[in-house]
PDB file of N, CA and C in Angstrom:
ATOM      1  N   UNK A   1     -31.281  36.561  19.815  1.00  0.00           N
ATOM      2  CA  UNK A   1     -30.659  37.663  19.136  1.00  0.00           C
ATOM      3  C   UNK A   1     -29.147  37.452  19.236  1.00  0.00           C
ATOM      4  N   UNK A   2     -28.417  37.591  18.002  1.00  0.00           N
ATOM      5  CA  UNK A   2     -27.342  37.218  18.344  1.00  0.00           C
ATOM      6  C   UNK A   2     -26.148  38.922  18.146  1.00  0.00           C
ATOM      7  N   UNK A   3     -24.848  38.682  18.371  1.00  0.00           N
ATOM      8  CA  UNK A   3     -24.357  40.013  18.388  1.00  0.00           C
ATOM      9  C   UNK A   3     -23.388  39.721  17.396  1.00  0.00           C
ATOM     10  N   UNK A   4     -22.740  40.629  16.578  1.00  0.00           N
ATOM     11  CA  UNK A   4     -21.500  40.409  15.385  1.00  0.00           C
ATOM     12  C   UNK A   4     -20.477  40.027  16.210  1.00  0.00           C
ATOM     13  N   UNK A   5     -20.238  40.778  17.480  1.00  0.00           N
ATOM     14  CA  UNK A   5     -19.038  40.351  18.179  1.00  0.00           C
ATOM     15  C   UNK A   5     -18.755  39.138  19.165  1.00  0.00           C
ATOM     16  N   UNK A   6     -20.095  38.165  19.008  1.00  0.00           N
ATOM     17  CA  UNK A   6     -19.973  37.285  19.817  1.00  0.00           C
ATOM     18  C   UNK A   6     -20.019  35.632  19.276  1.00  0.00           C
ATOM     19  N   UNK A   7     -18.997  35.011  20.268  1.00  0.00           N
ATOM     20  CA  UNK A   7     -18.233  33.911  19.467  1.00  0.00           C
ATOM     21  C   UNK A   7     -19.596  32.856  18.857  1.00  0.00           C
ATOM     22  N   UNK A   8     -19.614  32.517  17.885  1.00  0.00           N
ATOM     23  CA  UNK A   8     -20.294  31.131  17.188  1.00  0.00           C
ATOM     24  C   UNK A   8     -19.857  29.918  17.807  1.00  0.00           C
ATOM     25  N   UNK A   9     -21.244  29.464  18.021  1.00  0.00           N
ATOM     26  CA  UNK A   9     -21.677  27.942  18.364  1.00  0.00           C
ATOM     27  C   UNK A   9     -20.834  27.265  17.801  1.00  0.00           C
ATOM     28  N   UNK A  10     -20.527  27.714  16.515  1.00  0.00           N
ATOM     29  CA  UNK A  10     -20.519  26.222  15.583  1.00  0.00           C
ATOM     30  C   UNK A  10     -18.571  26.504  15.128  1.00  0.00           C
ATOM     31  N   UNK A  11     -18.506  27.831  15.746  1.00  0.00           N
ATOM     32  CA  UNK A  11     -17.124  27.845  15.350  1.00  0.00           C
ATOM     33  C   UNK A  11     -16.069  27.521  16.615  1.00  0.00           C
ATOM     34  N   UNK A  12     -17.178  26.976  18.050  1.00  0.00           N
ATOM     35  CA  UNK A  12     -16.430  26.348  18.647  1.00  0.00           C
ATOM     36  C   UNK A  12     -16.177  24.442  18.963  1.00  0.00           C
ATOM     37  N   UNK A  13     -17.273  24.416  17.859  1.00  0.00           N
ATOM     38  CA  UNK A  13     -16.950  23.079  17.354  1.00  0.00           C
ATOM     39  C   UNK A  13     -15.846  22.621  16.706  1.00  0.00           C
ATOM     40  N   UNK A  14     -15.185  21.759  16.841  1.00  0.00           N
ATOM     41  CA  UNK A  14     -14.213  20.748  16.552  1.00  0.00           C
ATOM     42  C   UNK A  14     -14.183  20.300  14.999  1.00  0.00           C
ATOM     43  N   UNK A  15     -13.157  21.061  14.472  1.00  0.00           N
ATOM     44  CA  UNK A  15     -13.381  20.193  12.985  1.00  0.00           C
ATOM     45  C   UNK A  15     -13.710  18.779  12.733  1.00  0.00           C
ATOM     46  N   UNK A  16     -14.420  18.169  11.738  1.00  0.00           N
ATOM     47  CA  UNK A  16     -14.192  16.712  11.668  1.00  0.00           C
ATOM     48  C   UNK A  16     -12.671  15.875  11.255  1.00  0.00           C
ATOM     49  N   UNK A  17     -12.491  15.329  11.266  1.00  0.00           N
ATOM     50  CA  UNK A  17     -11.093  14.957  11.314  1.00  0.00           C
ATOM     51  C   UNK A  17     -11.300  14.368   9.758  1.00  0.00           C
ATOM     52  N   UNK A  18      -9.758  14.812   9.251  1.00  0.00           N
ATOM     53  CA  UNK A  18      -9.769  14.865   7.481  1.00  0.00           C
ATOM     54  C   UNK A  18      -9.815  13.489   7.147  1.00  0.00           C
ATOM     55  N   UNK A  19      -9.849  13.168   6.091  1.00  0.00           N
ATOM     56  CA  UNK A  19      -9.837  11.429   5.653  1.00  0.00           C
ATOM     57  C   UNK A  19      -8.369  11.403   5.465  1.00  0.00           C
ATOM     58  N   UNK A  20      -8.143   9.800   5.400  1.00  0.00           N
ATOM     59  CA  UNK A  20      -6.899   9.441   4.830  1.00  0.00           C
ATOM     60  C   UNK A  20      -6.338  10.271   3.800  1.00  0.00           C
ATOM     61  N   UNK A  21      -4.867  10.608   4.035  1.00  0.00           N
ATOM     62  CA  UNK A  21      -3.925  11.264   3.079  1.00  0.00           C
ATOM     63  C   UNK A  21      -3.875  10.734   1.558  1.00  0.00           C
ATOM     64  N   UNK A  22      -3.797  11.672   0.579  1.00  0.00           N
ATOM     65  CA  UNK A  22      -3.315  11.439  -0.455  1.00  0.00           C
ATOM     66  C   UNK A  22      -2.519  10.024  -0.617  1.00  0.00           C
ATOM     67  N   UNK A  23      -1.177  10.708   0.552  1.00  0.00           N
ATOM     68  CA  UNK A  23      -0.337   9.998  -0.065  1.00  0.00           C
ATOM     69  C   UNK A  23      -0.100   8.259   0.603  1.00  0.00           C
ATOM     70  N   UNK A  24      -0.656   8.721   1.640  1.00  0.00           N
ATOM     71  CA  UNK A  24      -1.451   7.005   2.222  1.00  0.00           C
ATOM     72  C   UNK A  24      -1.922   6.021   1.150  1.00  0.00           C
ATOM     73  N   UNK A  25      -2.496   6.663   0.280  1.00  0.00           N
ATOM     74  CA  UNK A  25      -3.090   5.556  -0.553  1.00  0.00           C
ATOM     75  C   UNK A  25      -2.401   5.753  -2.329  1.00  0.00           C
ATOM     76  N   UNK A  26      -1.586   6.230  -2.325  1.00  0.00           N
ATOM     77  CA  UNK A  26      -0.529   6.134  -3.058  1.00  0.00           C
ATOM     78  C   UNK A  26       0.484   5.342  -2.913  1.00  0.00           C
ATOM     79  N   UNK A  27       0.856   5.395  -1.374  1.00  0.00           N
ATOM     80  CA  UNK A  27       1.748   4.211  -0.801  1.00  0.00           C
ATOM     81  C   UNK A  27       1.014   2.850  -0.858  1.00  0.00           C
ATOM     82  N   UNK A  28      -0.088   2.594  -0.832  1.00  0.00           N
ATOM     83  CA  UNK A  28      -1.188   1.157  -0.940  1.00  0.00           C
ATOM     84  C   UNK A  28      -0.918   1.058  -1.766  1.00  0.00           C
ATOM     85  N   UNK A  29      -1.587   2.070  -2.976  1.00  0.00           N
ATOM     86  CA  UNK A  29      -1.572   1.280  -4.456  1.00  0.00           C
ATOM     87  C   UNK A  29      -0.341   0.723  -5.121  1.00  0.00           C
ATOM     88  N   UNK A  30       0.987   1.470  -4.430  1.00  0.00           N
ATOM     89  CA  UNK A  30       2.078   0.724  -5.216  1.00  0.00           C
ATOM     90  C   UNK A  30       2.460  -0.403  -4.214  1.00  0.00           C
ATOM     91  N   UNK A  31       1.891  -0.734  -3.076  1.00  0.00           N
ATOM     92  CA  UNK A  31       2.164  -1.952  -2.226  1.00  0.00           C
ATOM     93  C   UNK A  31       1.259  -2.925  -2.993  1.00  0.00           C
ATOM     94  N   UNK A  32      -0.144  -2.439  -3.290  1.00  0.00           N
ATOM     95  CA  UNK A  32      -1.193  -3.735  -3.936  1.00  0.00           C
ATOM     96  C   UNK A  32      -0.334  -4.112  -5.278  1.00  0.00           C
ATOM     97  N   UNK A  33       0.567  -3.031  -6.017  1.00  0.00           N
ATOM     98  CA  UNK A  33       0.674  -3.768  -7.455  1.00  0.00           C
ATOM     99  C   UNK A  33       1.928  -4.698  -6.838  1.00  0.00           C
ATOM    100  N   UNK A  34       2.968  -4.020  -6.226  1.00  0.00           N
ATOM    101  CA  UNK A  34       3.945  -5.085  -6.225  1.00  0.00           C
ATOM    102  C   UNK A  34       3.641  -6.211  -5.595  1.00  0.00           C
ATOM    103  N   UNK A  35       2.347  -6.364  -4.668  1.00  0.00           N
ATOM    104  CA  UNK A  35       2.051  -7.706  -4.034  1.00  0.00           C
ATOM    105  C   UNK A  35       1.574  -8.860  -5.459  1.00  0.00           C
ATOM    106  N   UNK A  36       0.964  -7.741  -6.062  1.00  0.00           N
ATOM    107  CA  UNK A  36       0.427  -8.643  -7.561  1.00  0.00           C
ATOM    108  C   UNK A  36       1.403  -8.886  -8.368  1.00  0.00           C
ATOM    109  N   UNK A  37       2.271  -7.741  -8.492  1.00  0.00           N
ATOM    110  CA  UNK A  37       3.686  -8.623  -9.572  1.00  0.00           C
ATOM    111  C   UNK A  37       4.662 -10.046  -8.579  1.00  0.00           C
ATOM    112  N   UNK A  38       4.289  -9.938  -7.357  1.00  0.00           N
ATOM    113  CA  UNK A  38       5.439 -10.750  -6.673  1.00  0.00           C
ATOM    114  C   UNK A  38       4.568 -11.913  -6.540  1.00  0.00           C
ATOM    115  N   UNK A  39       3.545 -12.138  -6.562  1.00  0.00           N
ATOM    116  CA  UNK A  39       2.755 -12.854  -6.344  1.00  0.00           C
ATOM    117  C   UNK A  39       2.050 -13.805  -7.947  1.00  0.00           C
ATOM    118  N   UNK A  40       2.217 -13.142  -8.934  1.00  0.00           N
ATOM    119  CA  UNK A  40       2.000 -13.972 -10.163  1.00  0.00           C
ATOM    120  C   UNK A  40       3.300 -13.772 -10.711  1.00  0.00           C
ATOM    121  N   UNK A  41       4.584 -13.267 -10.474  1.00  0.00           N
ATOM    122  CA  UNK A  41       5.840 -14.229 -10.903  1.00  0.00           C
ATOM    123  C   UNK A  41       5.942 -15.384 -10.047  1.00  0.00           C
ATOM    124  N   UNK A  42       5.684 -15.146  -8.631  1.00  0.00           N
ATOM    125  CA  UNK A  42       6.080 -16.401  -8.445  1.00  0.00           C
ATOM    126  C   UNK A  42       4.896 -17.526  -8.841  1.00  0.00           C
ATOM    127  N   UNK A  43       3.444 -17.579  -9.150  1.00  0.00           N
ATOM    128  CA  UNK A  43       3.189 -18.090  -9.705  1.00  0.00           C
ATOM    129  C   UNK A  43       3.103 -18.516 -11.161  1.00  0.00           C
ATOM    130  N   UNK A  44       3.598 -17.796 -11.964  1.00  0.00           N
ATOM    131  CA  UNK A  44       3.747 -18.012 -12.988  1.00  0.00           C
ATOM    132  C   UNK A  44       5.196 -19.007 -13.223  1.00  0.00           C
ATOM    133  N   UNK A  45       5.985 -18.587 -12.400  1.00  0.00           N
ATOM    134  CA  UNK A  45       7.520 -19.361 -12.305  1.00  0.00           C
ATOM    135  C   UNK A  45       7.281 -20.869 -11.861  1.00  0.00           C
ATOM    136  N   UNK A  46       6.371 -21.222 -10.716  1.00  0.00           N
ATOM    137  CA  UNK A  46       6.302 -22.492  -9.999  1.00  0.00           C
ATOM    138  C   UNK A  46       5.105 -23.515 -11.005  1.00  0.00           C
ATOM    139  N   UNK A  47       4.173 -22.174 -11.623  1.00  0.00           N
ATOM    140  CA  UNK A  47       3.060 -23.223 -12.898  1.00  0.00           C
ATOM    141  C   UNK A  47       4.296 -23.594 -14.024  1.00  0.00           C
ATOM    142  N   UNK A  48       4.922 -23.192 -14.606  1.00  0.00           N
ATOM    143  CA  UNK A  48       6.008 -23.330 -15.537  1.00  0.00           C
ATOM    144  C   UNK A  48       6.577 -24.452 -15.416  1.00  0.00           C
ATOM    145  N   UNK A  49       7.336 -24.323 -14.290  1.00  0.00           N
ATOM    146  CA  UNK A  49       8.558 -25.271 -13.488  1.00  0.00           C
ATOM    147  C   UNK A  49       7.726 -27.025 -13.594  1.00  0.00           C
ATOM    148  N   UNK A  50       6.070 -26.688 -12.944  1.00  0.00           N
ATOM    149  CA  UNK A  50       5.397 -27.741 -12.740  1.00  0.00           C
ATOM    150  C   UNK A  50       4.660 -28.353 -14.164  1.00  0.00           C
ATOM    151  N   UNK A  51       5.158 -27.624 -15.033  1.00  0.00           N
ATOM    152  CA  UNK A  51       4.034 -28.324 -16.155  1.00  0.00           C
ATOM    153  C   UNK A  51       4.514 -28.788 -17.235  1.00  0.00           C
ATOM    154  N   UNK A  52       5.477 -28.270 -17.039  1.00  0.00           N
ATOM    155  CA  UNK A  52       6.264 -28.381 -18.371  1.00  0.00           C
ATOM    156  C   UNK A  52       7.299 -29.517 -17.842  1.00  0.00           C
ATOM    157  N   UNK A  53       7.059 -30.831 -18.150  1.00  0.00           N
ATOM    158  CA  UNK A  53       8.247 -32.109 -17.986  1.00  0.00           C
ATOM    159  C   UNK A  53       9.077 -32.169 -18.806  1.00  0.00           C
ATOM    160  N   UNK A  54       8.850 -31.962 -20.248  1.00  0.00           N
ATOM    161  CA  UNK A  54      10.054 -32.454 -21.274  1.00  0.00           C
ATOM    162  C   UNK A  54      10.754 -31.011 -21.955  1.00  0.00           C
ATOM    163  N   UNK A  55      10.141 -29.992 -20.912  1.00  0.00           N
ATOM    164  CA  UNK A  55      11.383 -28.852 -21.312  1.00  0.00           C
ATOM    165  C   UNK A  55      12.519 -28.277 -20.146  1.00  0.00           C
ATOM    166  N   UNK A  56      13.338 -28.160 -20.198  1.00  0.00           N
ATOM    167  CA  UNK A  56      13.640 -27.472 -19.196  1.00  0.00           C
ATOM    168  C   UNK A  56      13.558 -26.061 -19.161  1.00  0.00           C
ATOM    169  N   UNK A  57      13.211 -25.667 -17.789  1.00  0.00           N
ATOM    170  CA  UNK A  57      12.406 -24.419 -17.680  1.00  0.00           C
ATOM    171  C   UNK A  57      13.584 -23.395 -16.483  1.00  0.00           C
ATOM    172  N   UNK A  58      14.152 -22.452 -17.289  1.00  0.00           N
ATOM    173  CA  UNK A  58      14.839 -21.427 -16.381  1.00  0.00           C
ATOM    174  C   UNK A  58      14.261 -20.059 -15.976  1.00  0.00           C
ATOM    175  N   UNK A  59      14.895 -19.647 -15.425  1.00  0.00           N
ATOM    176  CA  UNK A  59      14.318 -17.942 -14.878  1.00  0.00           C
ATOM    177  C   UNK A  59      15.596 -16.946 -14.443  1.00  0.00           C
ATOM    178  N   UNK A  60      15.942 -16.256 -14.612  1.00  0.00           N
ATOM    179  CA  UNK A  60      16.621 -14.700 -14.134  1.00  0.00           C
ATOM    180  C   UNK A  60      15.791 -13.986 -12.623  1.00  0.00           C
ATOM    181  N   UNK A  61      16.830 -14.311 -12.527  1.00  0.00           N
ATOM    182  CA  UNK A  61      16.621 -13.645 -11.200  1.00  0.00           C
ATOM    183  C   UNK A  61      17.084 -12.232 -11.089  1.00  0.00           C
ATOM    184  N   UNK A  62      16.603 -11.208 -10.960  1.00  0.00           N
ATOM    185  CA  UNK A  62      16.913  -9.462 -11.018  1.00  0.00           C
ATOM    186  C   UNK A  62      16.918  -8.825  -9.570  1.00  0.00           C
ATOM    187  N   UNK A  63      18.190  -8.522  -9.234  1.00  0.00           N
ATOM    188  CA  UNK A  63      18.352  -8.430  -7.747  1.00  0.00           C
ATOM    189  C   UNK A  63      17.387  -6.524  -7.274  1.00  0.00           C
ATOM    190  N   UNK A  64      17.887  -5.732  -8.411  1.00  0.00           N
ATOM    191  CA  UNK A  64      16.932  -4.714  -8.556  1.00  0.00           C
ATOM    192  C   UNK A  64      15.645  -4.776  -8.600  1.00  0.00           C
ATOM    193  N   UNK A  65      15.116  -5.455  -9.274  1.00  0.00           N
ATOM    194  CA  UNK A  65      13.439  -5.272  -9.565  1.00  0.00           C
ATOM    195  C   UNK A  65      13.036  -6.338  -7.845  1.00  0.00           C
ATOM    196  N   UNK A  66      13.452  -7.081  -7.169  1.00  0.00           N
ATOM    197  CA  UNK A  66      12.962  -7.909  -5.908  1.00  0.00           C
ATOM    198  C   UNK A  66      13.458  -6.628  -4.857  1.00  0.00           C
ATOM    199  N   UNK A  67      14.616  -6.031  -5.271  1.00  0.00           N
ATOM    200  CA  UNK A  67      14.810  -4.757  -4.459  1.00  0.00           C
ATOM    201  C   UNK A  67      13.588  -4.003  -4.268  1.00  0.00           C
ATOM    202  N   UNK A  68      12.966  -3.077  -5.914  1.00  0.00           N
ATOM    203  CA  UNK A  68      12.165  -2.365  -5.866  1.00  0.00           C
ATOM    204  C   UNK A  68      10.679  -2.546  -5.462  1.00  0.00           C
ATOM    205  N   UNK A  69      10.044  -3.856  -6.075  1.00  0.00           N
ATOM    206  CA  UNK A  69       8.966  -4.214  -5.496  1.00  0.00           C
ATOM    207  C   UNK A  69       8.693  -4.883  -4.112  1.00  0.00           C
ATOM    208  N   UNK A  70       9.815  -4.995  -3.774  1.00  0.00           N
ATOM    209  CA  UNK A  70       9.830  -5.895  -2.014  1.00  0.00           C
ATOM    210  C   UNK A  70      10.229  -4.595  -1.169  1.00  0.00           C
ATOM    211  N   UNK A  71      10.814  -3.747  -1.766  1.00  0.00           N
ATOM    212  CA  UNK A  71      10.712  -2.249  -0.895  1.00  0.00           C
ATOM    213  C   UNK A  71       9.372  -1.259  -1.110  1.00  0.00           C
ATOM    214  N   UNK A  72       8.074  -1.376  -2.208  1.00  0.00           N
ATOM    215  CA  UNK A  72       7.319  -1.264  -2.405  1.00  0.00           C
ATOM    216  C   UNK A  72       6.293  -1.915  -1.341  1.00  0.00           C
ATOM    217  N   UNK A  73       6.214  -2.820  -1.761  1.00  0.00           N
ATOM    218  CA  UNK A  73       5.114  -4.116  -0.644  1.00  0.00           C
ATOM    219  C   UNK A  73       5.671  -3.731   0.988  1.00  0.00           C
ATOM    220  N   UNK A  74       6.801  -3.548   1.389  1.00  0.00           N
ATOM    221  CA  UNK A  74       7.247  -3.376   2.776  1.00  0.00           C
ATOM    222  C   UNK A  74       7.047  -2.188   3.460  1.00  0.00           C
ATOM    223  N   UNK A  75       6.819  -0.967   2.252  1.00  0.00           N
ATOM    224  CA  UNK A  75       6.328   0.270   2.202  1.00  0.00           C
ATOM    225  C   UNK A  75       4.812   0.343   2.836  1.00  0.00           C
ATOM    226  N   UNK A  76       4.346  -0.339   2.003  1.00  0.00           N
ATOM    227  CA  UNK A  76       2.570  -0.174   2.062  1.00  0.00           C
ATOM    228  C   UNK A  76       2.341  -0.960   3.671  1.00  0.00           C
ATOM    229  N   UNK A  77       3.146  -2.115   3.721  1.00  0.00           N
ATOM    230  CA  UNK A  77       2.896  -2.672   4.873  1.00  0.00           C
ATOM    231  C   UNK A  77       3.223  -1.800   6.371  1.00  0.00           C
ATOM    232  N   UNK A  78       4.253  -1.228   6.155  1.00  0.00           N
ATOM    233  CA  UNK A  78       4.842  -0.426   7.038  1.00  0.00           C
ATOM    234  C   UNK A  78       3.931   0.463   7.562  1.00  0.00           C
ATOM    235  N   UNK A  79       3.044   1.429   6.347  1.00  0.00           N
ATOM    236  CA  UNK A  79       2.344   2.215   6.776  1.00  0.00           C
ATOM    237  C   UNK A  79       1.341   1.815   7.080  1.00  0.00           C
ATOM    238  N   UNK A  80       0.738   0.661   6.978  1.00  0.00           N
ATOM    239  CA  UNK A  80      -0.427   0.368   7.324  1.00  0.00           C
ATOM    240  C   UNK A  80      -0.169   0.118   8.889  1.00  0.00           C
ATOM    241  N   UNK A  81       0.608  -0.237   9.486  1.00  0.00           N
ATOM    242  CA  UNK A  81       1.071  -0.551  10.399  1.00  0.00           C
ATOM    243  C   UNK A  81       1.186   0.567  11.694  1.00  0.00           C
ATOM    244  N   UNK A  82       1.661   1.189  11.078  1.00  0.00           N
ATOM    245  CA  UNK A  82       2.118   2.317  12.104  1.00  0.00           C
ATOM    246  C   UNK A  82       0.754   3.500  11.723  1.00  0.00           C
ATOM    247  N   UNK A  83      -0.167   3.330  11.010  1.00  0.00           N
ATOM    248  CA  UNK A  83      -1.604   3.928  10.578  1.00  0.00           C
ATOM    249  C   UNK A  83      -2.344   4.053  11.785  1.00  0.00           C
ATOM    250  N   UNK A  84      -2.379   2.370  11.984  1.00  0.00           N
ATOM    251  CA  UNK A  84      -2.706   1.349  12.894  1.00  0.00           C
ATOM    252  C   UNK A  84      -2.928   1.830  14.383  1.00  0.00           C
ATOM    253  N   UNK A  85      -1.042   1.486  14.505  1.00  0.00           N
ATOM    254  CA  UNK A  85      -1.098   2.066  15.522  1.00  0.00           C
ATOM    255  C   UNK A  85      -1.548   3.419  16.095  1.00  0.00           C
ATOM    256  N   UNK A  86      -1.425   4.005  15.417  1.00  0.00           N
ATOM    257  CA  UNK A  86      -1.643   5.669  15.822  1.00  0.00           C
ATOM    258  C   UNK A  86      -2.992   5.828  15.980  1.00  0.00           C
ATOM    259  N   UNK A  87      -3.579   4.759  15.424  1.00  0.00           N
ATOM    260  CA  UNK A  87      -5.020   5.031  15.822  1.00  0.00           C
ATOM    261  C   UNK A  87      -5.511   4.699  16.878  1.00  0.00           C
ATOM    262  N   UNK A  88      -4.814   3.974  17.800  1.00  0.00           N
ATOM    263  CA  UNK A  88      -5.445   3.068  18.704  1.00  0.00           C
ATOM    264  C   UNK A  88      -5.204   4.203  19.832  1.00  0.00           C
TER     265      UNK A  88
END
């Protein structure tokens, strides 16, 4: 028999602990794309460079966009990192 005024079993249980944040995996997904843009320019730049013998082959270098996606990728890494740790 239970009483209205007396505390629940189940409300002295321990929430389950929430899943990964939103924004955790918002920070991934823009670490996975810039790993993929940094990762097929530079392959696309070094297949170029290598295939092409009788042209000469240049590139631009954009000190902004290696800014933005290498602060992207360092982002995702960062948090994975310190995720990490906090879990242990």
């Amino acid at each position: 028999m239970s009483r209205d005024g007396a505390p629940s079993k189940q409300a002295a249980k321990s929430q389950p602990a929430a899943g990964t944040p939103i924004w955790v995996w918002v920070i991934y997904g823009f670490g996975i794309l810039a790993g993929a843009v940094i990762a097929f320019s530079l392959l696309f730049t070094l297949g170029a460079r290598a295939l092409s013998s009788d042209v000469e082959v240049g590139y631009d270098f954009s000190w902004p966009a290696t800014i933005l996606w290498g602060g992207l990728a360092l982002a995702a890494i960062v948090t994975y990192v310190v995720r990490k740790s906090q879990r242990r």
